[in-house]
Protein backbone atom coordinates (compact mmCIF):
# COMPACT_ATOMS: atom_id res chain seq x y z
CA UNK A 1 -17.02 -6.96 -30.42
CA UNK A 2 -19.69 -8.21 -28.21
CA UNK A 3 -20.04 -7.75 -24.15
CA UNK A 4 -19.32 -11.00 -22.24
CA UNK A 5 -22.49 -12.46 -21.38
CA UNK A 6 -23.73 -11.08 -17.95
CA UNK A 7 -24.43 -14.40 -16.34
CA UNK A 8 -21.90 -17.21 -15.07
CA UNK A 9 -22.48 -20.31 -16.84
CA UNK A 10 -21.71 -23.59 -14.83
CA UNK A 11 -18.09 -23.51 -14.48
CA UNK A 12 -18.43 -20.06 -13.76
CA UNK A 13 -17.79 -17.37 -10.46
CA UNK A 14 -20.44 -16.85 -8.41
CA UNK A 15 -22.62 -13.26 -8.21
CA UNK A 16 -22.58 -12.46 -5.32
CA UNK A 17 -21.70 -8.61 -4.74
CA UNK A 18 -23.92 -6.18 -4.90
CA UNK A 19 -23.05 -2.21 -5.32
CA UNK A 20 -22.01 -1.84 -1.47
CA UNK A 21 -19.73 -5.02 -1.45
CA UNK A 22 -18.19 -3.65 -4.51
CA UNK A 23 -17.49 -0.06 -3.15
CA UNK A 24 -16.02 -1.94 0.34
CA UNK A 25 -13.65 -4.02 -2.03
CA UNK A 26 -12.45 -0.81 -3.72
CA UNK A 27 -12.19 0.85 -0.33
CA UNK A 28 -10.39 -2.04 1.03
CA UNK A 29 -7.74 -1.58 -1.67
CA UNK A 30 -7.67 1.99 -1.62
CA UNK A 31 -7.35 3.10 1.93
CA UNK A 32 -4.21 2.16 3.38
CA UNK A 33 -1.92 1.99 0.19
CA UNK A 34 -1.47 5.58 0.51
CA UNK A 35 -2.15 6.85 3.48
CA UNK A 36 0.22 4.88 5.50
CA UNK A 37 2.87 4.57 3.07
CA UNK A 38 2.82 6.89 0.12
CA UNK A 39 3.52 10.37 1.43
CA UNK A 40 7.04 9.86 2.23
CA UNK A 41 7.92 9.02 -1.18
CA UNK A 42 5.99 11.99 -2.31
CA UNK A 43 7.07 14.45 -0.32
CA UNK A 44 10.92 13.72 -0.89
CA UNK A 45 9.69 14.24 -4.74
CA UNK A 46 7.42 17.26 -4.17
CA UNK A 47 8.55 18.83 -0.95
CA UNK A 48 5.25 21.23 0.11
CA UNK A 49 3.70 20.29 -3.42
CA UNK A 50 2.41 17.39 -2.10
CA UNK A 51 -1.24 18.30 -2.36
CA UNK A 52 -1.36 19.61 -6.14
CA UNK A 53 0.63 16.01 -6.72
CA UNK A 54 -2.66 14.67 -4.89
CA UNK A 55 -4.70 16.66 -6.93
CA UNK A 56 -3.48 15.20 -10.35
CA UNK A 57 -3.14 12.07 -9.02
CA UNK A 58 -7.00 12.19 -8.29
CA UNK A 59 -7.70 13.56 -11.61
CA UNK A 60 -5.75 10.77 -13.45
CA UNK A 61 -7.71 8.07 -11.37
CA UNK A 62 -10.94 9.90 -12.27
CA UNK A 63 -10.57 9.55 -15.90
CA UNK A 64 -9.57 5.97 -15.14
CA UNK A 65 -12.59 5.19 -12.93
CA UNK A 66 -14.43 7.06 -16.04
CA UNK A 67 -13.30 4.62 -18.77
CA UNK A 68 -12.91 1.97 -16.72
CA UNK A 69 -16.74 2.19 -15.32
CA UNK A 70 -18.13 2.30 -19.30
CA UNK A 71 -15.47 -0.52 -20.02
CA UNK A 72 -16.63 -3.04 -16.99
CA UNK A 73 -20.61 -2.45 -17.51
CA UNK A 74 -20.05 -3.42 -21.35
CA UNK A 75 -17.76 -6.26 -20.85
CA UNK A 76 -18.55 -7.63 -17.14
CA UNK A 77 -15.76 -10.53 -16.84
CA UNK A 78 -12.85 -11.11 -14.06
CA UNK A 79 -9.79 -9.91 -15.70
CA UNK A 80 -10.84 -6.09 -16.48
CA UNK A 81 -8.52 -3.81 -18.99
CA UNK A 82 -7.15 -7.42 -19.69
CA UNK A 83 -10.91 -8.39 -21.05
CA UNK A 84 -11.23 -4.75 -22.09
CA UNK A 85 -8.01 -4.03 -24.21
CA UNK A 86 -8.42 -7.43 -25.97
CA UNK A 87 -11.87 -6.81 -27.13
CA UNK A 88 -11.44 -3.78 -28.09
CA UNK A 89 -7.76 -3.31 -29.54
CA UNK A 90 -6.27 -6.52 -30.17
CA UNK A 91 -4.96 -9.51 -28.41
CA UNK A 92 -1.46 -8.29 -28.01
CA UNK A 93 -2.74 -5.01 -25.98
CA UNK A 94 -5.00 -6.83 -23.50
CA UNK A 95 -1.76 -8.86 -23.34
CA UNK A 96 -0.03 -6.16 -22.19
CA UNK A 97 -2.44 -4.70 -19.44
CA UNK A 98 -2.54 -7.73 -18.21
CA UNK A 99 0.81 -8.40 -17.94
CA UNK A 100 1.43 -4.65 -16.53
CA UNK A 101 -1.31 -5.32 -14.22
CA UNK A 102 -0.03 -8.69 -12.45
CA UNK A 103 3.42 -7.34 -11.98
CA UNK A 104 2.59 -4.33 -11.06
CA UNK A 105 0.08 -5.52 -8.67
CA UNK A 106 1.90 -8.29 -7.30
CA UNK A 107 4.61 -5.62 -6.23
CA UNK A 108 1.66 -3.91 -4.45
CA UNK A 109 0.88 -7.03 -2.73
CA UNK A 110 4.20 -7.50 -1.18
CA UNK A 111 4.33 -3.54 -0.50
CA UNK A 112 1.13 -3.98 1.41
CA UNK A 113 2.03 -7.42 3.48
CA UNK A 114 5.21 -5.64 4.29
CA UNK A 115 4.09 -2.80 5.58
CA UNK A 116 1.88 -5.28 8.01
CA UNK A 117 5.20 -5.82 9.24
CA UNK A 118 6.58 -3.04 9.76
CA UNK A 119 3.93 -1.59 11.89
CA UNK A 120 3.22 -5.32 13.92
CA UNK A 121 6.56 -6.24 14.41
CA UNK A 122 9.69 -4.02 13.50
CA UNK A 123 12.98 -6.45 12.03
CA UNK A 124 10.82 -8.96 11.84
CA UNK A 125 8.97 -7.77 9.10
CA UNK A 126 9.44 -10.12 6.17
CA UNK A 127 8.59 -12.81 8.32
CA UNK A 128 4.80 -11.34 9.28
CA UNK A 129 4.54 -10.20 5.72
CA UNK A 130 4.76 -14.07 4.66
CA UNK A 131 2.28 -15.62 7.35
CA UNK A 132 -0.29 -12.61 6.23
CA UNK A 133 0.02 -13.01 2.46
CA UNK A 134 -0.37 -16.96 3.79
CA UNK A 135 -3.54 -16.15 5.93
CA UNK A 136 -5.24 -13.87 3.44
CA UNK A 137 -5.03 -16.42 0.85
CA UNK A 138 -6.73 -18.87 2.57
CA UNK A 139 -9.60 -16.29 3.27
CA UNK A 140 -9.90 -15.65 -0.54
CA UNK A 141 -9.89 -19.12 -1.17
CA UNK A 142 -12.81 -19.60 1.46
CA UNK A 143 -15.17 -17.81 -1.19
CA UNK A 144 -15.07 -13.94 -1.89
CA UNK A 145 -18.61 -13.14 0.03
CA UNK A 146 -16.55 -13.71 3.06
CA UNK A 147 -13.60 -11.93 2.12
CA UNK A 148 -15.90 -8.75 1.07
CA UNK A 149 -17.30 -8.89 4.53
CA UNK A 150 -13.93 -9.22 6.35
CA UNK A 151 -13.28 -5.68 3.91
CA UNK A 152 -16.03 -4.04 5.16
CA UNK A 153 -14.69 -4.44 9.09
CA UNK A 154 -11.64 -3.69 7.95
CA UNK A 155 -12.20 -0.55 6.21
CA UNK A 156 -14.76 0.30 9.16
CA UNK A 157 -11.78 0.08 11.64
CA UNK A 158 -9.69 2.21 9.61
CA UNK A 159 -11.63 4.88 8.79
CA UNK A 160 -12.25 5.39 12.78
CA UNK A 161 -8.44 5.48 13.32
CA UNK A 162 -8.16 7.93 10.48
CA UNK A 163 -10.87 10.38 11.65
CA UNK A 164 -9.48 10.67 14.85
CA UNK A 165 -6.13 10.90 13.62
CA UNK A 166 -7.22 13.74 11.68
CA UNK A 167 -9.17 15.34 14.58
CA UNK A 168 -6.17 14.80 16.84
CA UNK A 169 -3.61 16.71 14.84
CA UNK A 170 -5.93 19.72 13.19
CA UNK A 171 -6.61 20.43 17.16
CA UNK A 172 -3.45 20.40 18.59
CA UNK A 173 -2.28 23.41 18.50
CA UNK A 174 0.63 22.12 17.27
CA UNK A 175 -0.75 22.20 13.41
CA UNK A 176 0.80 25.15 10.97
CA UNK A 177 -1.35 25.68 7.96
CA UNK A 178 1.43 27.94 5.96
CA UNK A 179 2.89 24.16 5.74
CA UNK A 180 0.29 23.38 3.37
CA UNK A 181 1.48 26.02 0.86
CA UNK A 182 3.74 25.45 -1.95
CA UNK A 183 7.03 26.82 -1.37
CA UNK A 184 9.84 27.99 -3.04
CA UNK A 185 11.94 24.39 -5.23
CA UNK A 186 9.01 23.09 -6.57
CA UNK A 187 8.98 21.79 -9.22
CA UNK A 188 6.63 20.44 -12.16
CA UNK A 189 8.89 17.04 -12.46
CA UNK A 190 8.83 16.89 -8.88
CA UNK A 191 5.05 17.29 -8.55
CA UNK A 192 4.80 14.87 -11.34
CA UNK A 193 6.64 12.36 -10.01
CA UNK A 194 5.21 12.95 -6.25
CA UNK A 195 1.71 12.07 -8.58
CA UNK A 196 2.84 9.02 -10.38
CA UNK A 197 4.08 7.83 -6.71
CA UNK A 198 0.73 8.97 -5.03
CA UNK A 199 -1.13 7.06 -7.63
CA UNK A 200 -0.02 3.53 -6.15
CA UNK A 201 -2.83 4.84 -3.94
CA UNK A 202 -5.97 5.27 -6.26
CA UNK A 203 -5.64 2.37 -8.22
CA UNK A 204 -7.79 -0.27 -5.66
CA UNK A 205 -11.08 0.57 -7.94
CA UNK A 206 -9.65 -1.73 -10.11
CA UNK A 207 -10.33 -4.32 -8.13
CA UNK A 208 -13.90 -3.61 -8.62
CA UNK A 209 -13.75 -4.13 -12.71
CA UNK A 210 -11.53 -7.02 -12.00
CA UNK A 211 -14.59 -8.60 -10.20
CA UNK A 212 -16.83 -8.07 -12.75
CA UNK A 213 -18.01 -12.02 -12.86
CA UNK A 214 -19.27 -12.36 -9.26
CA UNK A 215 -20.90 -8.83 -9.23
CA UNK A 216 -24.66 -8.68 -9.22
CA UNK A 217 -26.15 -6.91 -12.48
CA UNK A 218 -22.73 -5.43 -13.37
CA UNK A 219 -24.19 -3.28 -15.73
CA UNK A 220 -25.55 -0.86 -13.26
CA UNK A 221 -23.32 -1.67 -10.65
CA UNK A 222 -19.70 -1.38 -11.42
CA UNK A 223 -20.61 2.18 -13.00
CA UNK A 224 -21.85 3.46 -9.53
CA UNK A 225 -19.33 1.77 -7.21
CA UNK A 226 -16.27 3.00 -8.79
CA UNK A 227 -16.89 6.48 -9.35
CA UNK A 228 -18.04 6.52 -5.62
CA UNK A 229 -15.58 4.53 -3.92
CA UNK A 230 -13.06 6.90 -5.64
CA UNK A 231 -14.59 9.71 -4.52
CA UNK A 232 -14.98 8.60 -0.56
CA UNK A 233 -11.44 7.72 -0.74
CA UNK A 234 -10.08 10.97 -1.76
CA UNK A 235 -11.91 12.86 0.46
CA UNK A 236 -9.96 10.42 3.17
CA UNK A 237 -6.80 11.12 1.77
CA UNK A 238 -7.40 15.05 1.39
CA UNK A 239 -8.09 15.28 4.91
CA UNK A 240 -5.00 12.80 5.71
CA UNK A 241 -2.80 14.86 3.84
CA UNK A 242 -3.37 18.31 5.42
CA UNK A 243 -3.43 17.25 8.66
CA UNK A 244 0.18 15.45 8.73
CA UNK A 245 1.10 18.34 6.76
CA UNK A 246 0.01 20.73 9.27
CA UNK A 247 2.22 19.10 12.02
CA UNK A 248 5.05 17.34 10.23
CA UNK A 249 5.39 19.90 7.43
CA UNK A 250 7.33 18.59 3.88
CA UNK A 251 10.41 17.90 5.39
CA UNK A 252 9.54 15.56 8.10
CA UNK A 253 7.32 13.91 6.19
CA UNK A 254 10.03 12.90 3.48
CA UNK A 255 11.91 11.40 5.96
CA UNK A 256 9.15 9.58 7.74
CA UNK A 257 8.65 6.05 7.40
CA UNK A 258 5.58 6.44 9.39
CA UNK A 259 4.26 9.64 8.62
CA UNK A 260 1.02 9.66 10.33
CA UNK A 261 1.89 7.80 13.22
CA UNK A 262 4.72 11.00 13.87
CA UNK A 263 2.34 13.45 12.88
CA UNK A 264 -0.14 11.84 15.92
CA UNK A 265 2.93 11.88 18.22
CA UNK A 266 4.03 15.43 17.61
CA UNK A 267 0.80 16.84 17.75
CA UNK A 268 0.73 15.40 21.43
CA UNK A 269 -1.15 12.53 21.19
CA UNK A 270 0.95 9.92 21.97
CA UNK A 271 -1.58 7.46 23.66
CA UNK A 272 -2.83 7.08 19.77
CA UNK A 273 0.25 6.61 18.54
CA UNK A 274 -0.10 2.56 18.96
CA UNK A 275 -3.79 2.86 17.80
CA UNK A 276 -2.32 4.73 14.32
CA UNK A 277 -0.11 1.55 14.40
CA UNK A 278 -3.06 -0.96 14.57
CA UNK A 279 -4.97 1.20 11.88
CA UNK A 280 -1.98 1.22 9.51
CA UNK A 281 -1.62 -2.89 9.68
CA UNK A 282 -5.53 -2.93 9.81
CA UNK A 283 -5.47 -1.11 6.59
CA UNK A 284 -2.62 -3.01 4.87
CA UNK A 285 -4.62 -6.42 5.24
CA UNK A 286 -7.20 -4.78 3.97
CA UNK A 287 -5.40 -3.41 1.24
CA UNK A 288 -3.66 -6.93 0.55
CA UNK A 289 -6.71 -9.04 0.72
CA UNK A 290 -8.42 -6.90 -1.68
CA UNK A 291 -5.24 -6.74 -4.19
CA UNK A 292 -4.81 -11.00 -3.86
CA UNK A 293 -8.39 -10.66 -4.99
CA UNK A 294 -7.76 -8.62 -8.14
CA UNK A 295 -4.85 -10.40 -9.18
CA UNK A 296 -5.69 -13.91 -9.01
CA UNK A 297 -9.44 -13.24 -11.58
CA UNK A 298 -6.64 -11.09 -13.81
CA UNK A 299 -4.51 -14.56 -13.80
CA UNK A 300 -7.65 -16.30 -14.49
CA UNK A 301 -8.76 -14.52 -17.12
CA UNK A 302 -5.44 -14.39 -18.88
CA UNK A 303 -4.91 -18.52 -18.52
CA UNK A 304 -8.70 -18.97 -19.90
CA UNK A 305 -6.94 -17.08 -23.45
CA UNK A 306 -3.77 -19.00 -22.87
CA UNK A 307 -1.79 -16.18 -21.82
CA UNK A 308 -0.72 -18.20 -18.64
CA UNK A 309 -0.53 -21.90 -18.40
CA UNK A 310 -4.30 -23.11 -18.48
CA UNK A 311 -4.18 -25.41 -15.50
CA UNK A 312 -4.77 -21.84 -13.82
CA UNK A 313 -8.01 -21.52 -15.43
CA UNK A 314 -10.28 -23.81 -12.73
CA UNK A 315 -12.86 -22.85 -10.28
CA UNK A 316 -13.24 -24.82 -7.28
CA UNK A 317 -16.57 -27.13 -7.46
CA UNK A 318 -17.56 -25.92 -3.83
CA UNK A 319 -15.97 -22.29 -3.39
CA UNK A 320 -16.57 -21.19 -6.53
CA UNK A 321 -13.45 -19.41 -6.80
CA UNK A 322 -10.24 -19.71 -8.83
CA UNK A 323 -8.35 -22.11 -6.49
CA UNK A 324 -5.15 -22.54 -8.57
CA UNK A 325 -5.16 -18.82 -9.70
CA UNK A 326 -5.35 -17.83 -6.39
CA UNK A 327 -2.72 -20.27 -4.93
CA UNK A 328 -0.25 -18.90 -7.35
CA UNK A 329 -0.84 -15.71 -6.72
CA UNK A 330 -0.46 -16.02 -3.15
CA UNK A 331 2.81 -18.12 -3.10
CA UNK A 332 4.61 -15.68 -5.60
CA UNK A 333 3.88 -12.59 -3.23
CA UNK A 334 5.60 -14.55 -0.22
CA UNK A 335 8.15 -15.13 -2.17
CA UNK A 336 8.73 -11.28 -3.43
CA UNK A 337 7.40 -10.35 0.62
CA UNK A 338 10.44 -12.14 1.75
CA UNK A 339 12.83 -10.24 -0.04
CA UNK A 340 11.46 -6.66 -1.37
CA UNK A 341 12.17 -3.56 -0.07
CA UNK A 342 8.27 -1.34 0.74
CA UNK A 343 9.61 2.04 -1.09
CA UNK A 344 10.92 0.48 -3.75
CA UNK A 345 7.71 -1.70 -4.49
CA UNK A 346 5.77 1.31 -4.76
CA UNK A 347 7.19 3.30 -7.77
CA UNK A 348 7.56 -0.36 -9.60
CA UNK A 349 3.74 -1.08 -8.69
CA UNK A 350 2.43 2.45 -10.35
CA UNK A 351 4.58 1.76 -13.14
CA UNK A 352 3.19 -1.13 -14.32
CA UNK A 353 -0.46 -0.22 -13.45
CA UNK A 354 -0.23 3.15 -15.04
CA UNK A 355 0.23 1.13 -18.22
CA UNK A 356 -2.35 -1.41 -17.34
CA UNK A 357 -5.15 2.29 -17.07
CA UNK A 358 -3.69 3.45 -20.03
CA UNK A 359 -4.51 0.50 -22.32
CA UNK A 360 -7.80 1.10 -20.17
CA UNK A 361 -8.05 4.69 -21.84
CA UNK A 362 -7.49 3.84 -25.55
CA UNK A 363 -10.09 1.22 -25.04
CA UNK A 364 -12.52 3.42 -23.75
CA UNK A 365 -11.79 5.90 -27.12
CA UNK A 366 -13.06 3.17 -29.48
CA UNK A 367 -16.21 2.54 -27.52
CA UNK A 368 -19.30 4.13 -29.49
CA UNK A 369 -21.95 6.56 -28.31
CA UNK A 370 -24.03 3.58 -28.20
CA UNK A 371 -21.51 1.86 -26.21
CA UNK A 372 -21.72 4.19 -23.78
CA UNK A 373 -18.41 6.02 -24.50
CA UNK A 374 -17.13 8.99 -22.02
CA UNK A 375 -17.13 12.40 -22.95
CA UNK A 376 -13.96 11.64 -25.42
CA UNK A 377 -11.56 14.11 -23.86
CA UNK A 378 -12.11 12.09 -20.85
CA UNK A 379 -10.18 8.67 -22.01
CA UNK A 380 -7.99 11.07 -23.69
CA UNK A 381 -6.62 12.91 -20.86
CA UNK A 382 -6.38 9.64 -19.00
CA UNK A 383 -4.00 7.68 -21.29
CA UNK A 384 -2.15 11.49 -22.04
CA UNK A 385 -1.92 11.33 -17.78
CA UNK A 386 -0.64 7.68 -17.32
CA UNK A 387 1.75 7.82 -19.98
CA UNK A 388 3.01 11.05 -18.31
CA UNK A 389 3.33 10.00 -14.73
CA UNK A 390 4.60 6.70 -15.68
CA UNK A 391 7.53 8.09 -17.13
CA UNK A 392 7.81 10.83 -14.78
CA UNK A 393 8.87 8.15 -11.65
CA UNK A 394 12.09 7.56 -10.01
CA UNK A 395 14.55 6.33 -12.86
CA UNK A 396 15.02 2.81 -11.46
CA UNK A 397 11.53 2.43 -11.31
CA UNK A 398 10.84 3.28 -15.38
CA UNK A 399 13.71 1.17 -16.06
CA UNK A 400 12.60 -2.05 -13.98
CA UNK A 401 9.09 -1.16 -15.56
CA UNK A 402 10.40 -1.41 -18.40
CA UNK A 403 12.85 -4.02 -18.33
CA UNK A 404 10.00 -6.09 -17.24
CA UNK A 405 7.16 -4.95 -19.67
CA UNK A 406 9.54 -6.22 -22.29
CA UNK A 407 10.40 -9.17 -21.06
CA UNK A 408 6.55 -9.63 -21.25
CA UNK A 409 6.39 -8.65 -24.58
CA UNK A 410 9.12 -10.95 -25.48
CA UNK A 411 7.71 -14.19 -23.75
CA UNK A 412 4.54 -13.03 -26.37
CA UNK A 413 6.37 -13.14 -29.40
CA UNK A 414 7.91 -16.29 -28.41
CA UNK A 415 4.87 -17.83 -27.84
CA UNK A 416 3.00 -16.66 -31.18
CA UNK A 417 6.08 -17.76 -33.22
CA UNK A 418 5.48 -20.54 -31.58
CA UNK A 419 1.61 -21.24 -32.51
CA UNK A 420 2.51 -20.37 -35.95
CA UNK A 421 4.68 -23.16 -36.24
């Protein structure tokens, strides 16, 4: 089991993003997801237990970021717990992360593009959500140094309509901070399940170990920019949390398709309330670029090993980016844009990508000391934590999980039956 060579050969990605691209691109991915669309699923789980359901959430995505981090400086390729479970447990699991990871993902990409709709242009939204997933694809195809720039305004812009958001409700003198206590009907499931939901929101740093081919000296700087852009993001979301909380309280919230947007207008600020809306589909593109991004090197990386047909594995001669990968990619999310529903994408997104971090984990566990393995109860409460929350969802989402996992599995078997013959 050796790490993938650190340098692009001919046909290769470009390195081009150092450790601040890298944390912008996990940012990107990151902020928005949840903020804008993940409390209201939550709190209908949770009720006031929304922030412990934060809480594990966070501590699940740090022993991901953990694992992942040692995983992605060892083996620095595009395709991340895909590369990562292969080389380290067997063909079949990388399979399966990578599998869990496109569906899963793709069902964040169409959550994100429609949520760009929903904020730009209410009953129209399938229709925006198409033309963006369109119009970010062609930016990813233009070469990912300008799509990490275009993150880094976008995130920029975001976090300035978050901190005032923030500001705006905590000194209102409309915000009640016995909201923010756990009352009476929660419940462990329901915190659990609030957690696995919330979790559609920490998973961007994957994006960063997915990039792992066009990111300068990986070895030192996938380690730092997960762990970091982790940690800035949870801060934002902390802060996010208890100040909608403050205003809306539980109840509000879990009806709320907007959350924060209400919170701004019942805390008296309506002027900002069409600012919040710019923010939210400022953060969704950002959010969607990023996640197009991930995908597509996963797709690569999974026709290179013949997982997907192999006329996916090319690099365009001037871009240096995977052209067909990405074309795919984008064309399928238009497709599911079109028709899903934005709630119902998000417990079907963590469900597959709590599998993808927990093939993550068990990888990490057969890493050395030499390797550079985590303090071992690390990976080990990270694959105990994904297995938990995954199955601790909605029902319909841990049965379409599953229905679909399998179906994965089953297109595998087929296909090795096949080779055998």
């Amino acid at each position: 089991m050796t790490p993938v060579p650190s340098q692009a050969g001919p046909a290769g990605l470009a390195r081009r993003l150092g450790t601040g691209d890298a944390v912008v691109v996990g940012l990107g991915s990151m902020i928005g997801a949840g903020v804008f669309v993940a409390y209201g699923p939550a709190a209908a789980a949770a009720g006031s237990g929304v922030l412990p359901a934060l809480a594990v959430a966070a501590l699940v995505a740090y022993c991901n970021a953990t694992s992942s981090a040692r995983l992605a400086a060892r083996y620095p390729a595009s395709g991340g717990t895909y590369v990562y479970g292969r080389e380290r447990l067997g063909d079949f699991w990388g399979y399966l992360a990578g599998w869990g990871f496109v569906v899963g993902k793709t069902a964040s990409c169409a959550a994100m593009a429609l949520t760009v709709g929903a904020y730009v242009w209410p009953g129209r939204e399938h229709l925006v959500a198409v033309a963006a997933v369109v119009a970010l694809t062609a930016v990813n195809y233009a070469g990912v140094h300008k799509a990490a720039w275009l993150t880094r305004v976008i995130v920029a812009v975001v976090l300035v309509v978050l901190a005032v958001t923030v500001v705006a409700c905590l000194t209102s003198g409309r915000a009640d901070l016995a909201s923010l206590r756990p009352l009476a009907g929660v419940t462990a499931g329901g915190v659990l399940q609030a957690a696995g939901l919330l979790f559609f929101a920490f998973a961007g740093y994957a994006r960063i170990a997915t990039l792992g081919e066009e990111v300068r000296d990986p070895a030192r700087t996938i380690p730092k920019a997960i762990p970091l852009a982790l940690g800035l993001t949870l801060v934002v979301y902390a802060a996010v949390a208890v100040a909608v909380l403050a205003v809306l309280g539980p109840e509000r919230i879990a009806h709320s398709i907007a959350p924060v947007a209400d919170a701004v207008s019942a805390a008296g600020a309506a002027p900002l309330v069409s600012v919040v809306k710019a923010g939210a589909a400022t953060a969704a593109l950002g959010s969607l670029l990023a996640l197009i991004l991930g995908v597509s090197r996963t797709v690569l990386a999974m026709a290179r090993d013949g997982h997907l047909p192999r006329a996916l594995d090319a690099v365009h001669p001037r871009f240096r980016v995977p052209h067909r990968a990405e074309l795919s990619v984008g064309t399928v999310v238009a497709v599911v844009a079109a028709l899903a529903d934005v709630r119902g994408a998000i417990g079907f997104s963590s469900f597959g990508v709590l599998v993808y971090y927990a093939v993550a984990n068990a990888s990490a566990l057969t890493l050395s000391g030499e390797e550079g393995r985590p303090p071992r109860a690390v990976p080990l409460a990270g694959l105990a934590g994904c297995l938990l929350l995954a199955f601790s969802l909605p029902l319909p989402s841990t049965l379409a999980g599953s229905a679909v996992l399998a179906a994965g599995v089953i297109a595998w078997a087929v296909r090795r039956a096949v080779q055998a013959r």
